[in-house]
PDB file of N, CA and C in Angstrom:
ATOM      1  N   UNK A   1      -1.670  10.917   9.072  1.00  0.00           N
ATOM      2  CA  UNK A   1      -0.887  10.086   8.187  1.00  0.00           C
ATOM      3  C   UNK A   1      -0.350  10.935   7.039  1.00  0.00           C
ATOM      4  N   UNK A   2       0.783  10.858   6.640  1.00  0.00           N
ATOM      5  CA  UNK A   2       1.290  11.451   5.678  1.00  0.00           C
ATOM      6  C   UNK A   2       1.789  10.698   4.456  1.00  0.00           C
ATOM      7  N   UNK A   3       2.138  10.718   3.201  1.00  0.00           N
ATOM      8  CA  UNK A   3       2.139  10.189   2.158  1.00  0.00           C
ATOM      9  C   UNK A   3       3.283  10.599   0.956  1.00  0.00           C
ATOM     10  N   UNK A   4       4.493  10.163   0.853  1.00  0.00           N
ATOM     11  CA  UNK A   4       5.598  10.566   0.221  1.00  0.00           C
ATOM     12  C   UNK A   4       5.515   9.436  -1.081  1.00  0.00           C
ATOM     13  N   UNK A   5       5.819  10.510  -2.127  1.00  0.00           N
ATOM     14  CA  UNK A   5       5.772   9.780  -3.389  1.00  0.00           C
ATOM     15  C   UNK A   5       6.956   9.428  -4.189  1.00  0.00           C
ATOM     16  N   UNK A   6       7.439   8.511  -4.691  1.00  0.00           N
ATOM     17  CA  UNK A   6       8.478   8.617  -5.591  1.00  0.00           C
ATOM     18  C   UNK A   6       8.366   7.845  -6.507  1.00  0.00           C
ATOM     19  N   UNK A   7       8.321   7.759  -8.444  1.00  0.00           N
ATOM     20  CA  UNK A   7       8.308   6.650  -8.898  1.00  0.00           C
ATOM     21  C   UNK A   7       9.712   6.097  -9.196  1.00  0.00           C
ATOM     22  N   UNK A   8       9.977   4.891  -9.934  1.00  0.00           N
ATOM     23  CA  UNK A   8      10.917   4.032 -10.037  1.00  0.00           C
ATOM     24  C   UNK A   8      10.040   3.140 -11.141  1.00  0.00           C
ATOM     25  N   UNK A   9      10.715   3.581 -12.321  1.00  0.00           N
ATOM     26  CA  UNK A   9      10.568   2.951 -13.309  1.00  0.00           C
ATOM     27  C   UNK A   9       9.252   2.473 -13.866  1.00  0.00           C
ATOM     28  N   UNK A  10       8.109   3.232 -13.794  1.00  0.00           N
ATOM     29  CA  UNK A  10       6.992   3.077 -13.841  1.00  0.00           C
ATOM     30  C   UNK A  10       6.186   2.394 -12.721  1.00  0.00           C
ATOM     31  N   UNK A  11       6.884   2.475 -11.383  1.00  0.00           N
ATOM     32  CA  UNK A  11       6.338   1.981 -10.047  1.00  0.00           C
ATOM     33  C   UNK A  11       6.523   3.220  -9.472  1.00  0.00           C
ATOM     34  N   UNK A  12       4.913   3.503  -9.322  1.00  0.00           N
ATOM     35  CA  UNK A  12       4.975   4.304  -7.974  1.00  0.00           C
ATOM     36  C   UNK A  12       5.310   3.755  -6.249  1.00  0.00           C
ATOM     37  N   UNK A  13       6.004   4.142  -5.591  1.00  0.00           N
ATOM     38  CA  UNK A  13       6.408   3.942  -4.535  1.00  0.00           C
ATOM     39  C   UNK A  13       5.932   5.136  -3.153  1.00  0.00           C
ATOM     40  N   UNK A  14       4.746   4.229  -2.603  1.00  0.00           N
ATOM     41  CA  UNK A  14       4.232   5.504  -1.727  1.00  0.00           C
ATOM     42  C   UNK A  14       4.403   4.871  -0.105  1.00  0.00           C
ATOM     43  N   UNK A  15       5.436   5.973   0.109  1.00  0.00           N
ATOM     44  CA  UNK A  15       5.624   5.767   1.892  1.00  0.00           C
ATOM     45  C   UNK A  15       4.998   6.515   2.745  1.00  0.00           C
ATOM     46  N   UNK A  16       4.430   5.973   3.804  1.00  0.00           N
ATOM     47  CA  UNK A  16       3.069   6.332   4.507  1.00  0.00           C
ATOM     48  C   UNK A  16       3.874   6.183   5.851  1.00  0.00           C
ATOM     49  N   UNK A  17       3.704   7.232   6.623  1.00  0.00           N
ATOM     50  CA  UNK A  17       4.323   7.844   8.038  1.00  0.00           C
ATOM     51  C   UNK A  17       2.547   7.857   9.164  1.00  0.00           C
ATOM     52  N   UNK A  18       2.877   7.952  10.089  1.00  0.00           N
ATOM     53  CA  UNK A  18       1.581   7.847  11.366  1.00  0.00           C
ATOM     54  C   UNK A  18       0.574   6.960  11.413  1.00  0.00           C
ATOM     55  N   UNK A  19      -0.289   7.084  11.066  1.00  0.00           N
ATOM     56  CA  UNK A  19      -1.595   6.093  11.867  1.00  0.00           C
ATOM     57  C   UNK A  19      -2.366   6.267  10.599  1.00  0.00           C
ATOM     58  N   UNK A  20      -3.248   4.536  10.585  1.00  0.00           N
ATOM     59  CA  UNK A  20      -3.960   4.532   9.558  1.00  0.00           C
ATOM     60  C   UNK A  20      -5.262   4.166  10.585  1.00  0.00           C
ATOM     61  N   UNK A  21      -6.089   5.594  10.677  1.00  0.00           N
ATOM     62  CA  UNK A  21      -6.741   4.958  11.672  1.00  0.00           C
ATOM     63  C   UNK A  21      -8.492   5.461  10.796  1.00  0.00           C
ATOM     64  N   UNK A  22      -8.395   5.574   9.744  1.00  0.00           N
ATOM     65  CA  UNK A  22     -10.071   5.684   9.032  1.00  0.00           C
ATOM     66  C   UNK A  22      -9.743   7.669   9.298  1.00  0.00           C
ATOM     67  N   UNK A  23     -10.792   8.000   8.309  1.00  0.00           N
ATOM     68  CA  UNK A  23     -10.945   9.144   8.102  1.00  0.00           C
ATOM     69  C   UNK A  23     -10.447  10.143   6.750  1.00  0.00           C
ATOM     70  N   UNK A  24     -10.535  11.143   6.893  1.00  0.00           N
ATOM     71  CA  UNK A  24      -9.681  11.932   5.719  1.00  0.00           C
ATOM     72  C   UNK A  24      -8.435  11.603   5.323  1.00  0.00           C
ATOM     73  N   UNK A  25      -7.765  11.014   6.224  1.00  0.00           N
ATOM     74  CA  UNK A  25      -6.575  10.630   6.023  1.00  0.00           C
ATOM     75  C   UNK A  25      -6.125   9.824   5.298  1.00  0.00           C
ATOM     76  N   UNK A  26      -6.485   8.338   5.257  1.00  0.00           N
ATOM     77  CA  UNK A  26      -6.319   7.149   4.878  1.00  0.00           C
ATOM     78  C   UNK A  26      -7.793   7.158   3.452  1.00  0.00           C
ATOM     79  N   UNK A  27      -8.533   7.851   3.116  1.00  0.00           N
ATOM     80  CA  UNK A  27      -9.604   8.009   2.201  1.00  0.00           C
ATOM     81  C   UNK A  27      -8.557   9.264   1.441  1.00  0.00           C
ATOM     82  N   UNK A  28      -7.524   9.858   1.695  1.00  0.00           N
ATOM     83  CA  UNK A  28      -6.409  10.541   1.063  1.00  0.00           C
ATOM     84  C   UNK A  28      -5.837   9.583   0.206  1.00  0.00           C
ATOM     85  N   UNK A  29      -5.195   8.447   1.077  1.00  0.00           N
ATOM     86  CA  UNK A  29      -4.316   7.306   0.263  1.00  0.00           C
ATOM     87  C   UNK A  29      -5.220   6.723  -1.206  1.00  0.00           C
ATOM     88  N   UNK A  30      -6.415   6.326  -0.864  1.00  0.00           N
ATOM     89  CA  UNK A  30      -6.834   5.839  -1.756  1.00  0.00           C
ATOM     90  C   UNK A  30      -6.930   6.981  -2.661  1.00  0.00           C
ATOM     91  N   UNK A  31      -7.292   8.075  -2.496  1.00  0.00           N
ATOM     92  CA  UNK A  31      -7.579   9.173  -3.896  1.00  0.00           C
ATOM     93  C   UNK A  31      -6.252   9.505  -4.493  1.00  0.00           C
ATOM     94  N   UNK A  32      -5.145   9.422  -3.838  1.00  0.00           N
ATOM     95  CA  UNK A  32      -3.909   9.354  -3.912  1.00  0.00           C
ATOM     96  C   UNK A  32      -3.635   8.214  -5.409  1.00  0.00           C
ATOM     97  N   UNK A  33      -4.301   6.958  -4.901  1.00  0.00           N
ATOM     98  CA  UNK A  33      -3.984   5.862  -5.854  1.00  0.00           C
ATOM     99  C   UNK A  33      -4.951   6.206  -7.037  1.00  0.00           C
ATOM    100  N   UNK A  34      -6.002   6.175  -7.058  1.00  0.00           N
ATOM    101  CA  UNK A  34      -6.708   6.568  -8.436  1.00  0.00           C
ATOM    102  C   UNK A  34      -6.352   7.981  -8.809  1.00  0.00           C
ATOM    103  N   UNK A  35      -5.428   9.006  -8.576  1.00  0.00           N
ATOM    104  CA  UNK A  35      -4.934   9.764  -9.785  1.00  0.00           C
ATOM    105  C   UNK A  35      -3.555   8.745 -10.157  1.00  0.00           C
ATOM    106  N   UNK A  36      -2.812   8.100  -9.209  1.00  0.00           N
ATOM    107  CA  UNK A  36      -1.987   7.105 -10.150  1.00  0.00           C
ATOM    108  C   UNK A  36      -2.561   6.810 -11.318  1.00  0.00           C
ATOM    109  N   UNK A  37      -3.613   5.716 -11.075  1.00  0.00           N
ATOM    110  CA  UNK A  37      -4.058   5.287 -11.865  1.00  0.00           C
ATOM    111  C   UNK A  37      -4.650   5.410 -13.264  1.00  0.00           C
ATOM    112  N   UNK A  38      -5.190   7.244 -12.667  1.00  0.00           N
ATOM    113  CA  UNK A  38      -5.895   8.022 -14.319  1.00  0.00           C
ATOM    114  C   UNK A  38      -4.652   8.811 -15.090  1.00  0.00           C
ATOM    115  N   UNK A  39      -2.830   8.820 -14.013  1.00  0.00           N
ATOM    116  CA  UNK A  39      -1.764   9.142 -14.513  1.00  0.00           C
ATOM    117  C   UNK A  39      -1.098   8.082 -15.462  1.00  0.00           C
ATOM    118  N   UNK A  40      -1.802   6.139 -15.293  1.00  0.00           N
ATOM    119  CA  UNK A  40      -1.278   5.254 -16.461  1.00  0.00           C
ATOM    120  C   UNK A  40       0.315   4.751 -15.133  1.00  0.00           C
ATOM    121  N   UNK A  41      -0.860   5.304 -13.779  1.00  0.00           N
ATOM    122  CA  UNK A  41       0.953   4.060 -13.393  1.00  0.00           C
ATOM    123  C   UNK A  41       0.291   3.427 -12.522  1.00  0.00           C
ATOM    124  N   UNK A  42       0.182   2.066 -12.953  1.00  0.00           N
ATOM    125  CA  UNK A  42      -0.707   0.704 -12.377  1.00  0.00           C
ATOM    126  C   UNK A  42      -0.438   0.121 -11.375  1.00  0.00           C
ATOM    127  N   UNK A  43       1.213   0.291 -10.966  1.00  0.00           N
ATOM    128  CA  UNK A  43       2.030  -0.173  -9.991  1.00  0.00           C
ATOM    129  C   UNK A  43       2.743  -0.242  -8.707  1.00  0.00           C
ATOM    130  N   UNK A  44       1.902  -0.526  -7.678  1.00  0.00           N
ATOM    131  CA  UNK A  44       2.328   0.570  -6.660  1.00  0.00           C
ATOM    132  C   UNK A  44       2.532  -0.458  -5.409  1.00  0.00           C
ATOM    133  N   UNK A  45       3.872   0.413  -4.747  1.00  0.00           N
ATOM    134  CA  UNK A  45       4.563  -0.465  -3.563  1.00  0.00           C
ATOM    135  C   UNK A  45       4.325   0.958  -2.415  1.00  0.00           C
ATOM    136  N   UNK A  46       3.364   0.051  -1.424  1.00  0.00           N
ATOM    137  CA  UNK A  46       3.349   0.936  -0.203  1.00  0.00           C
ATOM    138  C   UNK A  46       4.140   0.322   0.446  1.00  0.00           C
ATOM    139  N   UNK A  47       4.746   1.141   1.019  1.00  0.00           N
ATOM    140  CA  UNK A  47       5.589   1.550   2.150  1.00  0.00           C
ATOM    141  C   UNK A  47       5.260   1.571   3.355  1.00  0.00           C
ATOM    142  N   UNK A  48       5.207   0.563   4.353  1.00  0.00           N
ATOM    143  CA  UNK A  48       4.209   1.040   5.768  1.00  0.00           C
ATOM    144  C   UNK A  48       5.432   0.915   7.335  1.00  0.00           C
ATOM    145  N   UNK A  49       6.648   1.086   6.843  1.00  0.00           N
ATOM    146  CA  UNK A  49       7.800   1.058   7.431  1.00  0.00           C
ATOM    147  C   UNK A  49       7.748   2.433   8.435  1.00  0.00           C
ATOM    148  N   UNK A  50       7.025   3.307   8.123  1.00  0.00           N
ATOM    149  CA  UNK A  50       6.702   4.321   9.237  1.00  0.00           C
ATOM    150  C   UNK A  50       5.089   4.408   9.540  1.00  0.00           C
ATOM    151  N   UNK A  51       4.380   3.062   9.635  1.00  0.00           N
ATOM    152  CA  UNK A  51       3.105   3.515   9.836  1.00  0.00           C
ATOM    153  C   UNK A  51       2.991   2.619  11.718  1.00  0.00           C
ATOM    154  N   UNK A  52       2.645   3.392  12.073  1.00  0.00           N
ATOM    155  CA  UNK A  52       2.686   2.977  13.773  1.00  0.00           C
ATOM    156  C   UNK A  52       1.501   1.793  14.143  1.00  0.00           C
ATOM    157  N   UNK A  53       0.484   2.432  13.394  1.00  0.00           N
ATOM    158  CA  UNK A  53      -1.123   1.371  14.137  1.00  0.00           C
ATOM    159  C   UNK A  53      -1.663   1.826  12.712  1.00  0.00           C
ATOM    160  N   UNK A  54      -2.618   0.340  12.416  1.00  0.00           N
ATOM    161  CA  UNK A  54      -4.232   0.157  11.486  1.00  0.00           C
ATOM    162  C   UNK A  54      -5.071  -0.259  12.463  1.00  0.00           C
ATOM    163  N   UNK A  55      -6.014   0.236  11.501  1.00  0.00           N
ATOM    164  CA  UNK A  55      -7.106  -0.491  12.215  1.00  0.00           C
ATOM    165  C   UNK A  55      -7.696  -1.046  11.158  1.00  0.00           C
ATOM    166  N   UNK A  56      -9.563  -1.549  11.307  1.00  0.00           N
ATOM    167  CA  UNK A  56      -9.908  -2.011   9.872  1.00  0.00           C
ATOM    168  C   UNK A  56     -10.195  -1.030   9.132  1.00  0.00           C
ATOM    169  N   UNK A  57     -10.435  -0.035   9.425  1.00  0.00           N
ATOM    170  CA  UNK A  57     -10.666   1.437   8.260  1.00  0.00           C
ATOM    171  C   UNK A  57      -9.436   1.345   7.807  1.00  0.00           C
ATOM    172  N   UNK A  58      -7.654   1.176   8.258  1.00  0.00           N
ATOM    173  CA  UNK A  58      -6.992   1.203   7.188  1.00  0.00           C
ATOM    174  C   UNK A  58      -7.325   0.384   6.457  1.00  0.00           C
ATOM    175  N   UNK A  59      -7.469  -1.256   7.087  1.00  0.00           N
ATOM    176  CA  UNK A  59      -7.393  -2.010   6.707  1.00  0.00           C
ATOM    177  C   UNK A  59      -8.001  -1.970   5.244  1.00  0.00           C
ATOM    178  N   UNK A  60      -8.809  -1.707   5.180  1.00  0.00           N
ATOM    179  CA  UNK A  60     -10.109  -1.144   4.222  1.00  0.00           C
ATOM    180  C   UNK A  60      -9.710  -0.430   3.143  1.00  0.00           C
ATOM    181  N   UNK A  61      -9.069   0.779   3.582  1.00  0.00           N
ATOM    182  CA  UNK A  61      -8.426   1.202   2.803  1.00  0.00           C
ATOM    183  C   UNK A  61      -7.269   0.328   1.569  1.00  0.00           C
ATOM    184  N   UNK A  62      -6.262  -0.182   2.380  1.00  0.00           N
ATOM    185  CA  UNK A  62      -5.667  -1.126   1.602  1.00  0.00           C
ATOM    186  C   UNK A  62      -6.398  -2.250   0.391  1.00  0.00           C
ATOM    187  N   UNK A  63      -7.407  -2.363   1.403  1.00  0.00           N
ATOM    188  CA  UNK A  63      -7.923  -3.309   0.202  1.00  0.00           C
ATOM    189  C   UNK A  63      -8.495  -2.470  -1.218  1.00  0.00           C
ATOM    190  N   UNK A  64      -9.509  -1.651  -0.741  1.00  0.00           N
ATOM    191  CA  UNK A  64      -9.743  -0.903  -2.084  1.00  0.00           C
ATOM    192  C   UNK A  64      -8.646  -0.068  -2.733  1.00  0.00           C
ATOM    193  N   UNK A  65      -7.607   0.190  -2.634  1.00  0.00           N
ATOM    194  CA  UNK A  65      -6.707   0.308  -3.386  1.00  0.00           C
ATOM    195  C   UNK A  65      -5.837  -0.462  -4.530  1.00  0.00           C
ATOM    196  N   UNK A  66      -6.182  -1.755  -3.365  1.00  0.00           N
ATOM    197  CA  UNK A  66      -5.880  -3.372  -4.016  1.00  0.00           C
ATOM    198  C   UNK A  66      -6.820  -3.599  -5.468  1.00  0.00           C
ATOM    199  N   UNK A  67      -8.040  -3.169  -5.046  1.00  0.00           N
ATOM    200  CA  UNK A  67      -9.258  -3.785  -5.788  1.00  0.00           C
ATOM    201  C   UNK A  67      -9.466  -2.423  -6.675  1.00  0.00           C
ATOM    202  N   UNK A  68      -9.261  -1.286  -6.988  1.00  0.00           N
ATOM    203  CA  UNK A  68      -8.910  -0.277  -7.761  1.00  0.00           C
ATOM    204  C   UNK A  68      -7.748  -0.539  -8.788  1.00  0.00           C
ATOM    205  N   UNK A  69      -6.744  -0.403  -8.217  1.00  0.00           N
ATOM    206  CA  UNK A  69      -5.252  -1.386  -8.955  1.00  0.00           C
ATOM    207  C   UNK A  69      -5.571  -2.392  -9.787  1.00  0.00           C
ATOM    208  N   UNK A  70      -6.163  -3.525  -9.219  1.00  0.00           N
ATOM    209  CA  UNK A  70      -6.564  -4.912 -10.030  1.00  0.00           C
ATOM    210  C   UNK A  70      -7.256  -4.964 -11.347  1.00  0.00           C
ATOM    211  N   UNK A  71      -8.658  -3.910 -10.910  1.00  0.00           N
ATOM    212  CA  UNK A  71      -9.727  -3.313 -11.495  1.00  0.00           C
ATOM    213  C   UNK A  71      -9.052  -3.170 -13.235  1.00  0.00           C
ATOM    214  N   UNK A  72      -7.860  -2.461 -12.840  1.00  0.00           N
ATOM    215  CA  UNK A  72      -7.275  -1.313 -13.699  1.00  0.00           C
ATOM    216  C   UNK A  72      -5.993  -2.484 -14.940  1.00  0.00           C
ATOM    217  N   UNK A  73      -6.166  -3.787 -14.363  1.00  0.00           N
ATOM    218  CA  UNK A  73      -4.957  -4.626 -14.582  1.00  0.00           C
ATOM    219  C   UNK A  73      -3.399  -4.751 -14.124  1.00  0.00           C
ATOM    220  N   UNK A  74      -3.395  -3.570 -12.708  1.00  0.00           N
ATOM    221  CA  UNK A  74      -2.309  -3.168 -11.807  1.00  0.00           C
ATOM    222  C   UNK A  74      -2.057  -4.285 -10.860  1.00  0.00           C
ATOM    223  N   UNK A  75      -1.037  -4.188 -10.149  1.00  0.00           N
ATOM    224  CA  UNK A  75      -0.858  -4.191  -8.904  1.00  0.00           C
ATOM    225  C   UNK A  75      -0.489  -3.826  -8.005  1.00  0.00           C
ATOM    226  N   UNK A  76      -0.547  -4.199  -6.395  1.00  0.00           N
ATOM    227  CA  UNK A  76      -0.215  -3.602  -5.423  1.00  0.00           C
ATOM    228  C   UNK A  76       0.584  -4.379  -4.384  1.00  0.00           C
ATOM    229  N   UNK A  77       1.633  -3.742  -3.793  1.00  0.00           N
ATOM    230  CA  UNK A  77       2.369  -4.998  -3.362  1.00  0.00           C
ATOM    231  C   UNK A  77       2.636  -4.016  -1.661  1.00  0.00           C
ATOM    232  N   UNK A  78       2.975  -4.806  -0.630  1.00  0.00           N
ATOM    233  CA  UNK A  78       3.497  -3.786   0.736  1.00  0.00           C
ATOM    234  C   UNK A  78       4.522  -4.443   0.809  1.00  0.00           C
ATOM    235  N   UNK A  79       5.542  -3.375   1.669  1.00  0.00           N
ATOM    236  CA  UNK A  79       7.228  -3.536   1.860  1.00  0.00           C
ATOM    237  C   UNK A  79       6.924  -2.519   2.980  1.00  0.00           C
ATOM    238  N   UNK A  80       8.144  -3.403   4.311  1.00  0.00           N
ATOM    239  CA  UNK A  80       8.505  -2.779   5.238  1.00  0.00           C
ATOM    240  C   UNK A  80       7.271  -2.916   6.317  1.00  0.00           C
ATOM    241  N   UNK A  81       6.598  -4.076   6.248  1.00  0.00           N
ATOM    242  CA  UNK A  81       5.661  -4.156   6.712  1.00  0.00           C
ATOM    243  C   UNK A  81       5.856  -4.318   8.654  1.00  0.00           C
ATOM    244  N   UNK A  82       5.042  -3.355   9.491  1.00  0.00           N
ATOM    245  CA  UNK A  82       5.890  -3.316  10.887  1.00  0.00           C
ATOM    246  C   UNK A  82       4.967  -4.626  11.732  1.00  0.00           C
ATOM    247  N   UNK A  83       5.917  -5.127  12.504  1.00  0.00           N
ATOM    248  CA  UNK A  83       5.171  -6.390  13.226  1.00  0.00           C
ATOM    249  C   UNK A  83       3.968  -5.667  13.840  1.00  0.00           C
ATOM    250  N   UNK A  84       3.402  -4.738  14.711  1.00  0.00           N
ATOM    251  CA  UNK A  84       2.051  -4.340  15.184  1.00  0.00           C
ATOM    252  C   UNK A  84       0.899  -4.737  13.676  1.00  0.00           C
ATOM    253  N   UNK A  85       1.418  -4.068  12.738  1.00  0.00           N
ATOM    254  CA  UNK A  85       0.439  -4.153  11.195  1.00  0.00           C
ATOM    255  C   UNK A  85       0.526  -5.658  10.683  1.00  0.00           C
ATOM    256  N   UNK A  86       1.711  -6.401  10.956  1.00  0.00           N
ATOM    257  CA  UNK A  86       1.692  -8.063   9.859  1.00  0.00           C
ATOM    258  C   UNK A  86       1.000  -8.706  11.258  1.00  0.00           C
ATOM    259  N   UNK A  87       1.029  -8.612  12.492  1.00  0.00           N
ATOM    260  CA  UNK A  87      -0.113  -9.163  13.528  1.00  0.00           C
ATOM    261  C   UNK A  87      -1.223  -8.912  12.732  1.00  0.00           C
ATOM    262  N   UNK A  88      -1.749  -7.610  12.375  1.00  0.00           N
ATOM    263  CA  UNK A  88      -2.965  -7.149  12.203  1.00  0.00           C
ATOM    264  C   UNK A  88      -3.362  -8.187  10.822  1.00  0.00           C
ATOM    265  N   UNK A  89      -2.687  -7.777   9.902  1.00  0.00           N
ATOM    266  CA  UNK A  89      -2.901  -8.950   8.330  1.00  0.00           C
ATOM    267  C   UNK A  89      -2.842 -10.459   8.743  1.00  0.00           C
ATOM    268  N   UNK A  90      -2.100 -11.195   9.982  1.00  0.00           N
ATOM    269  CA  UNK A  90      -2.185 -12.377  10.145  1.00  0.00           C
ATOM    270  C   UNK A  90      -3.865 -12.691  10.369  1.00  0.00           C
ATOM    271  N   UNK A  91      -3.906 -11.541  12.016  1.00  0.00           N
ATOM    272  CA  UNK A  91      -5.722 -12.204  12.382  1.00  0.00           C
ATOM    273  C   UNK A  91      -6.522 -12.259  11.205  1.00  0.00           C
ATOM    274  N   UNK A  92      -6.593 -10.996  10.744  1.00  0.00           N
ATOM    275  CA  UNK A  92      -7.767 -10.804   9.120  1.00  0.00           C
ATOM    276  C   UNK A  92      -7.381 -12.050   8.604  1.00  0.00           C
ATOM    277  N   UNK A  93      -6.181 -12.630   8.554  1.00  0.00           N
ATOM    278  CA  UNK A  93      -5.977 -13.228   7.202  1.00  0.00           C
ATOM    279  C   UNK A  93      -5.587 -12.379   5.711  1.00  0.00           C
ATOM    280  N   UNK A  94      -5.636 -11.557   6.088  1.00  0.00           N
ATOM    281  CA  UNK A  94      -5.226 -10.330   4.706  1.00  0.00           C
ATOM    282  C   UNK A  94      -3.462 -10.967   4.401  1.00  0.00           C
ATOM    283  N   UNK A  95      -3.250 -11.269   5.383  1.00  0.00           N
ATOM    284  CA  UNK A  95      -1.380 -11.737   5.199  1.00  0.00           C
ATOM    285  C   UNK A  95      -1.659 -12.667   3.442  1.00  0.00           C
ATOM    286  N   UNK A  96      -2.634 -13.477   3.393  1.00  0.00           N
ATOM    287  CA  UNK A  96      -2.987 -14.040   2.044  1.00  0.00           C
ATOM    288  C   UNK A  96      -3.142 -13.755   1.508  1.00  0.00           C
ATOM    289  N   UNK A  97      -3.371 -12.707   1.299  1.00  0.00           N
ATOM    290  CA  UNK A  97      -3.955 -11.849   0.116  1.00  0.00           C
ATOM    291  C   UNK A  97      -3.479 -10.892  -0.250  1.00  0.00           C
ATOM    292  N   UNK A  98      -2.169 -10.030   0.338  1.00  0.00           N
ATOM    293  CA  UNK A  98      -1.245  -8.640   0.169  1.00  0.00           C
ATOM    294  C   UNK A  98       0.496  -9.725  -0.354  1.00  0.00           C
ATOM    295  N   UNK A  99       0.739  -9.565  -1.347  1.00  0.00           N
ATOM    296  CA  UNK A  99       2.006  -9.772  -1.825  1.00  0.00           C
ATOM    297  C   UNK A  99       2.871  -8.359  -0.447  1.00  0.00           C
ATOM    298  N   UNK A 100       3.847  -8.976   0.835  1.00  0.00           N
ATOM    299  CA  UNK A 100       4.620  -8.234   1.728  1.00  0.00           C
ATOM    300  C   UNK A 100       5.857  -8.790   1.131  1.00  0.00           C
ATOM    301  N   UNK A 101       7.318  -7.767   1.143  1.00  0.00           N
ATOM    302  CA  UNK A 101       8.436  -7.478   1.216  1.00  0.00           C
ATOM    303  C   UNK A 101       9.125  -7.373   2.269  1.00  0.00           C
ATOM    304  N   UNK A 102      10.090  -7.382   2.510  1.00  0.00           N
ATOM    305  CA  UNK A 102      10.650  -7.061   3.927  1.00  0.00           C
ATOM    306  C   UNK A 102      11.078  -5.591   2.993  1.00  0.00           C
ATOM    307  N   UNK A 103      11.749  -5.369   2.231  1.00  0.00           N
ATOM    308  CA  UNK A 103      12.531  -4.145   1.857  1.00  0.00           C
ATOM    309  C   UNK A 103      11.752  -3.678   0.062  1.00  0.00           C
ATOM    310  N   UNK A 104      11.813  -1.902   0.488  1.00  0.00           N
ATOM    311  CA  UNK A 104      11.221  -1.402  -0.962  1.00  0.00           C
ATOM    312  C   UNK A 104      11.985  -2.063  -2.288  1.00  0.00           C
ATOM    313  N   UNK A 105      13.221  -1.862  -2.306  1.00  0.00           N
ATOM    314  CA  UNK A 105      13.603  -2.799  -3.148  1.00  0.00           C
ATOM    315  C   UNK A 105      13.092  -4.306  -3.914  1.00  0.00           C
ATOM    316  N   UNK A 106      13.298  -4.705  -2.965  1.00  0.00           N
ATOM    317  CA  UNK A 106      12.929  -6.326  -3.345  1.00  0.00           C
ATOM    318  C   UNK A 106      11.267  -6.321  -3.967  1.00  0.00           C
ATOM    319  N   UNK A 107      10.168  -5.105  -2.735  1.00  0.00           N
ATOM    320  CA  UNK A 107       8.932  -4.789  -3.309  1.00  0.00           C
ATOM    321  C   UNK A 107       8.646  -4.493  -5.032  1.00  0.00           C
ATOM    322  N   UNK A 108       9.859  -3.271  -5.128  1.00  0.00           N
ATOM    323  CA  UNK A 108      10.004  -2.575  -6.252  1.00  0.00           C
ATOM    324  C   UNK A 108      10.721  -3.961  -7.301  1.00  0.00           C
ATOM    325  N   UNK A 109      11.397  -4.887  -6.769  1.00  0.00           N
ATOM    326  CA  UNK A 109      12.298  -6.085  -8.011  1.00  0.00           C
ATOM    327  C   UNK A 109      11.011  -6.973  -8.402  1.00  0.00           C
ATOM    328  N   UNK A 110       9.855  -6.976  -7.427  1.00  0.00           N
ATOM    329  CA  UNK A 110       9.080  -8.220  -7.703  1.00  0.00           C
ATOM    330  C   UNK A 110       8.383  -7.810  -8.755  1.00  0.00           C
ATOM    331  N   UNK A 111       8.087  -6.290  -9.390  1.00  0.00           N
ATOM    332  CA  UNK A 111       7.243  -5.880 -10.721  1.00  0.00           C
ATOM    333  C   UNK A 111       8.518  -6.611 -12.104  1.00  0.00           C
ATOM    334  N   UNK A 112       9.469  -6.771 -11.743  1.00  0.00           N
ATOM    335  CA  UNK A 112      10.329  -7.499 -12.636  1.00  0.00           C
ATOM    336  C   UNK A 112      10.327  -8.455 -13.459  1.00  0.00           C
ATOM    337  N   UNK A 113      10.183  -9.272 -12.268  1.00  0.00           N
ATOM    338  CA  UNK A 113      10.057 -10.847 -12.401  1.00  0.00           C
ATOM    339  C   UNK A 113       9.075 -11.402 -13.374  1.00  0.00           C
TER     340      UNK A 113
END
């Protein structure tokens, strides 16, 4: 899994390419988010528009990023979410609990509102 950064206006925006399948990889994302966090940027729109397959180790992942973010008075929002992964958030039920976007934009407009 790979991990591209860009902010936007005090939103970090992190797009995530290959497989979130548990391991160094996806335990990357999250260490990824807590130097956001000790950098003072609370706000973050993943990107999962190039992520192929989760499993629950991503799954997992996502959440403690969620619950790190929150922790912190942040949030976390997903955009570009691919039908194999919003199947995956329907069964969990996580679909309730992840603010999804269809587009980074609209992800990135909802810190607006």
């Amino acid at each position: 899994m790979k991990i591209k950064e860009k902010i936007e206006n005090h939103v970090a925006v992190l797009a995530l390419s290959g497989k979130m399948m548990g391991g160094p990889e996806t335990t990357a994302l999250q260490d990824h988010v807590r130097g956001l966090i000790n950098d003072g940027i609370l706000n973050v729109v993943i990107d999962l528009g190039e992520v192929k397959w989760m499993n629950s180790s991503g799954m997992g992942v996502l959440m403690a990023c969620m619950t790190s973010l929150s922790n912190a008075n942040g949030k976390l929002v997903l955009a570009r979410v691919t039908e194999k992964v919003e199947s995956l958030l329907m069964i969990t039920q996580l679909i309730k609990v992840f603010s999804t976007f269809e587009t980074v934009d609209r992800a990135l407009s909802s810190f607006s509102a």
